[in-house]
C-alpha atoms as a PDB file:
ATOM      1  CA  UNK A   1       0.000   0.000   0.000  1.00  0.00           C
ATOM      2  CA  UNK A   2       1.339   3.553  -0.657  1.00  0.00           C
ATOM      3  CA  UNK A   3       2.375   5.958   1.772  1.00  0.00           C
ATOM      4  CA  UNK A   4      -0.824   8.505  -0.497  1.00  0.00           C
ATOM      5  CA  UNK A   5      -3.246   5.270   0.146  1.00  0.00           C
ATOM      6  CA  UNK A   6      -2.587   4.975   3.879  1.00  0.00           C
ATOM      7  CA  UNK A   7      -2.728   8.852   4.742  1.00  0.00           C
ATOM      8  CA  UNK A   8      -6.335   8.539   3.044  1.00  0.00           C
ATOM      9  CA  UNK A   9      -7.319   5.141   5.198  1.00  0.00           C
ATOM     10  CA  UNK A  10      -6.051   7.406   7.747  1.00  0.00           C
ATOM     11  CA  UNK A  11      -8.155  10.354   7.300  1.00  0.00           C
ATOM     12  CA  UNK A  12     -11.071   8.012   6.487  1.00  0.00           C
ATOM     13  CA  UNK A  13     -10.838   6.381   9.313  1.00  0.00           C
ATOM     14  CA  UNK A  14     -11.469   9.414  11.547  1.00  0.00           C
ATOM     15  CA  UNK A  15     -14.134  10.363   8.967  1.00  0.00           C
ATOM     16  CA  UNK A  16     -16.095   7.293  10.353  1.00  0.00           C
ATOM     17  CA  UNK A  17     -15.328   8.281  13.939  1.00  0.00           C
ATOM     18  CA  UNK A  18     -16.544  11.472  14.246  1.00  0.00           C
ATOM     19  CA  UNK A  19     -19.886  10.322  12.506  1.00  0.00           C
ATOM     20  CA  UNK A  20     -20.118   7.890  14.842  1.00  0.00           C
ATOM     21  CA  UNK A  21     -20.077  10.322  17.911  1.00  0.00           C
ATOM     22  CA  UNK A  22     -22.488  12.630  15.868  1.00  0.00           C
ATOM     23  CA  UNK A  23     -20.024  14.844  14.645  1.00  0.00           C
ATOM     24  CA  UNK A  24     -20.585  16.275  11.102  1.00  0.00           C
ATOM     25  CA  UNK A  25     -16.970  15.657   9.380  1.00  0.00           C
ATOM     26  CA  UNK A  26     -15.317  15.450   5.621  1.00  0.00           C
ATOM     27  CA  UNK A  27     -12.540  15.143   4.167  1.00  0.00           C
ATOM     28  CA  UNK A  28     -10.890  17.332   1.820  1.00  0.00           C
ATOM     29  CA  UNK A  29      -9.428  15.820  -1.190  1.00  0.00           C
ATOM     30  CA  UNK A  30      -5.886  17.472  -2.312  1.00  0.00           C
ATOM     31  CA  UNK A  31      -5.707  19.150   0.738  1.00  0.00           C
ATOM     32  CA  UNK A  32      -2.519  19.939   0.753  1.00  0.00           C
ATOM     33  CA  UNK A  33      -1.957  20.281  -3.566  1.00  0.00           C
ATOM     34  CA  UNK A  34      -4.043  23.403  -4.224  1.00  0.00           C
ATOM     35  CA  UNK A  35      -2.933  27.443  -3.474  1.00  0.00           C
ATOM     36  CA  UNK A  36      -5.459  28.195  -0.309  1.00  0.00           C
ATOM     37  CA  UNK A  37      -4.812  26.283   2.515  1.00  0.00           C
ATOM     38  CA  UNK A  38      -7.201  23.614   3.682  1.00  0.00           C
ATOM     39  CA  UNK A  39      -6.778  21.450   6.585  1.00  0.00           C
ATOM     40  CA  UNK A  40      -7.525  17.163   6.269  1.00  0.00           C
ATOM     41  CA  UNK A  41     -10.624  17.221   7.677  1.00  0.00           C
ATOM     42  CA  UNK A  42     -13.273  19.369   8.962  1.00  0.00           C
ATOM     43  CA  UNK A  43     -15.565  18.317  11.796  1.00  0.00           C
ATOM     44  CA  UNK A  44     -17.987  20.195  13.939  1.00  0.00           C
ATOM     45  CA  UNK A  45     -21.351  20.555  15.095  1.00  0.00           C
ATOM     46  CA  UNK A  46     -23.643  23.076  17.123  1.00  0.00           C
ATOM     47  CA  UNK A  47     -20.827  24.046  19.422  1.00  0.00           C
ATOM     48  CA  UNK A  48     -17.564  23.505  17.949  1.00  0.00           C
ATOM     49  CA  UNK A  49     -15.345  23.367  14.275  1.00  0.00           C
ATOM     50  CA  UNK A  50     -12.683  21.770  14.287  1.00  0.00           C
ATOM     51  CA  UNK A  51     -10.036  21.861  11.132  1.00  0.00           C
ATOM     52  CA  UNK A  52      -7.592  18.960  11.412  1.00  0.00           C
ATOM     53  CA  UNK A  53      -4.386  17.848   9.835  1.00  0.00           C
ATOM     54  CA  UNK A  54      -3.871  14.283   9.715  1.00  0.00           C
ATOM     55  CA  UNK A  55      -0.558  12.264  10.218  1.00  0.00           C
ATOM     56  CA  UNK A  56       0.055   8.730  10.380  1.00  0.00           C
ATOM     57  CA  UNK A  57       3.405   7.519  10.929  1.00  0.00           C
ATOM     58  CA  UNK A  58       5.641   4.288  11.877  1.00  0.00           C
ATOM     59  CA  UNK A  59       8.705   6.244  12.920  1.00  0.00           C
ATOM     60  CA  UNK A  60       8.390   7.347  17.051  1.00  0.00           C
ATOM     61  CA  UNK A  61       8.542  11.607  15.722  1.00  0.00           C
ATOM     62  CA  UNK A  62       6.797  13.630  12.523  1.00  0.00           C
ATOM     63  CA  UNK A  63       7.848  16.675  11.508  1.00  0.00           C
ATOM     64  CA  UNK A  64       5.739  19.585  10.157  1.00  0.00           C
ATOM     65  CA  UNK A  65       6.966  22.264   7.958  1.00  0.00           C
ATOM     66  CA  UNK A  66       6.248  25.816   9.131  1.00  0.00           C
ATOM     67  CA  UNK A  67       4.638  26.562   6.309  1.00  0.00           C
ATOM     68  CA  UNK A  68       1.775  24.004   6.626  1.00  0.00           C
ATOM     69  CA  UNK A  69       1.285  24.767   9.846  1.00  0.00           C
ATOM     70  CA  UNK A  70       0.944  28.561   8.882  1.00  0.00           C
ATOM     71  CA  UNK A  71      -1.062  27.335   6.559  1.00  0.00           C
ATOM     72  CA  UNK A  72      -3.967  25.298   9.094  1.00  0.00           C
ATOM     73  CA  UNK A  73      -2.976  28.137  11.475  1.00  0.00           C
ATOM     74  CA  UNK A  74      -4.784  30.838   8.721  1.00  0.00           C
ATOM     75  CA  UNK A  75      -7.257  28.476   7.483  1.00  0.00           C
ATOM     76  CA  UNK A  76      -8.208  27.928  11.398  1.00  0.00           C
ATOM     77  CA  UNK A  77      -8.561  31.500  11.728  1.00  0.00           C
ATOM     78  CA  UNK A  78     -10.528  32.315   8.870  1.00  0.00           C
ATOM     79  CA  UNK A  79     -13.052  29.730   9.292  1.00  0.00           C
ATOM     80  CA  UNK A  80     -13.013  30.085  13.071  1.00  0.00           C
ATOM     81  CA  UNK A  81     -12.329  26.739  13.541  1.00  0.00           C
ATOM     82  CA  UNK A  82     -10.006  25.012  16.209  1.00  0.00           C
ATOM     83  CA  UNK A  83      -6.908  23.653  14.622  1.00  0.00           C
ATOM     84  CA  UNK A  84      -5.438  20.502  15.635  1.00  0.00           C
ATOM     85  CA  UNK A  85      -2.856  17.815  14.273  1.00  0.00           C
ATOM     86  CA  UNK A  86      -4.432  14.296  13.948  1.00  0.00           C
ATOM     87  CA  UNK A  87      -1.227  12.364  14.665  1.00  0.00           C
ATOM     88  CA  UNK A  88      -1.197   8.104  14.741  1.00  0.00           C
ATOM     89  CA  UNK A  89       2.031   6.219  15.620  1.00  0.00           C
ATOM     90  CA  UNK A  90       2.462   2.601  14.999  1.00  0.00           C
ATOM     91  CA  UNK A  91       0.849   0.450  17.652  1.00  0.00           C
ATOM     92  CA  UNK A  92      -0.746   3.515  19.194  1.00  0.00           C
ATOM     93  CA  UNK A  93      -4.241   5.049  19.264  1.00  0.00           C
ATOM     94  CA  UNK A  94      -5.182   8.499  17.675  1.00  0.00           C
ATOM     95  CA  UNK A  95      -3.761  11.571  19.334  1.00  0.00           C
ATOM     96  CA  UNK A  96      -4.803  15.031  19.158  1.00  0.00           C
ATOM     97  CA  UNK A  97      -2.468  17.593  19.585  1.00  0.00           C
ATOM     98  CA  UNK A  98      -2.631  21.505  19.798  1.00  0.00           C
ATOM     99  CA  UNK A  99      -0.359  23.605  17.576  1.00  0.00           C
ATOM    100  CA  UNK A 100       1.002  25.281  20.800  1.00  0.00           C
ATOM    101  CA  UNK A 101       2.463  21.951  22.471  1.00  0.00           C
ATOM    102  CA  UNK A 102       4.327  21.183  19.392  1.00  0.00           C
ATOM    103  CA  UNK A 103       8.013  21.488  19.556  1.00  0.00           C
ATOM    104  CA  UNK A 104       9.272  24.318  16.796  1.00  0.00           C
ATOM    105  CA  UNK A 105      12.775  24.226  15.284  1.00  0.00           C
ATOM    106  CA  UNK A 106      13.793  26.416  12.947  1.00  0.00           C
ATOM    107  CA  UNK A 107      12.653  25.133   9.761  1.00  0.00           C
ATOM    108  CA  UNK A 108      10.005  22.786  11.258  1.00  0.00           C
ATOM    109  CA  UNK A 109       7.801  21.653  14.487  1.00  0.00           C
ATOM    110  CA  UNK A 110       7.656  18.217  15.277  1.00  0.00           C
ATOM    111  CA  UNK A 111       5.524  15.970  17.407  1.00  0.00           C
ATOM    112  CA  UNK A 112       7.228  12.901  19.069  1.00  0.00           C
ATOM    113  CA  UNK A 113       5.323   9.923  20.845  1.00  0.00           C
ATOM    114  CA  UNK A 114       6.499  11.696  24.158  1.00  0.00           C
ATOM    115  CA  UNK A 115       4.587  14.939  23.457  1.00  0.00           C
ATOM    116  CA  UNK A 116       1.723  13.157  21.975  1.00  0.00           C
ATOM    117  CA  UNK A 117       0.954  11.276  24.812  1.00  0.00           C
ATOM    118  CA  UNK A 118       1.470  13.930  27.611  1.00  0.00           C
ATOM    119  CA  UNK A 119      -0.024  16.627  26.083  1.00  0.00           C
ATOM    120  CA  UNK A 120      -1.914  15.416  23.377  1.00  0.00           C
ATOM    121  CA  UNK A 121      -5.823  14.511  23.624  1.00  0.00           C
ATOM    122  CA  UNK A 122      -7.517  10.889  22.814  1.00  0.00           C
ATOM    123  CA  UNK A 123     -10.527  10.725  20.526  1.00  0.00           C
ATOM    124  CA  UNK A 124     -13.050  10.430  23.395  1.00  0.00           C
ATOM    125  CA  UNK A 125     -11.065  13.648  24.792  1.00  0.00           C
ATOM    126  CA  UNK A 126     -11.291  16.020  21.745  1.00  0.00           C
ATOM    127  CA  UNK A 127     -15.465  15.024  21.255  1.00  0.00           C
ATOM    128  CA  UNK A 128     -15.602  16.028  25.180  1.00  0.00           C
ATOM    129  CA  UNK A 129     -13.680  18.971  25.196  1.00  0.00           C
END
């Protein structure tokens, strides 16, 4: 399977998810391939919006370019949406994770299994919040 065809079982996957906990939610196709920035999914309902970029990964850290997190960061703020990174390590459940408890280099931010788990929020977390 591609690394393309398992970011969009990914994002799928959560599609299904938030339906499931009566959350409206799509996905945006080419999300990341057009000239406005558009987060992975969008997800919301009477009270909130969410606008989320998804990651899955089998390495223990992801990094982010600035730019695409500029990028959900404006797109957040125009919608007036929350933005959040959707971030899955092998062998570990779906973690939600603020922009401000990533770690920022210069060129990047990253998110390791470490920050994911102590700051970041589980599914049943982010539909309570």
């Amino acid at each position: 399977m591609s690394l393309k065809s398992k970011g969009i079982n990914a994002e799928r996957e959560l599609v299904h998810m938030f339906w499931s906990k009566g959350f409206a939610c799509i996905r945006i196709a080419g999300s990341g391939s057009n000239k406005y920035p558009s987060p992975d999914l969008l997800v919301g309902n009477k009270l909130r919006r969410l606008a989320i970029e998804c990651k899955v990964t089998k390495d223990d850290k992801k990094y982010f370019e600035k730019k695409n997190i500029d990028a959900l960061k404006k797109f957040s703020d125009i919608f007036g949406a929350e933005p959040w990174i959707a971030i899955k390590f092998k062998d570990h459940d779906w973690y939600f994770v603020s922009l401000e408890d990533m770690e920022e280099t210069d060129k990047n931010y990253i998110i390791n299994v470490d920050i994911a788990k102590k700051s970041g929020l589980l599914f049943e977390e982010i539909i309570r919040k």
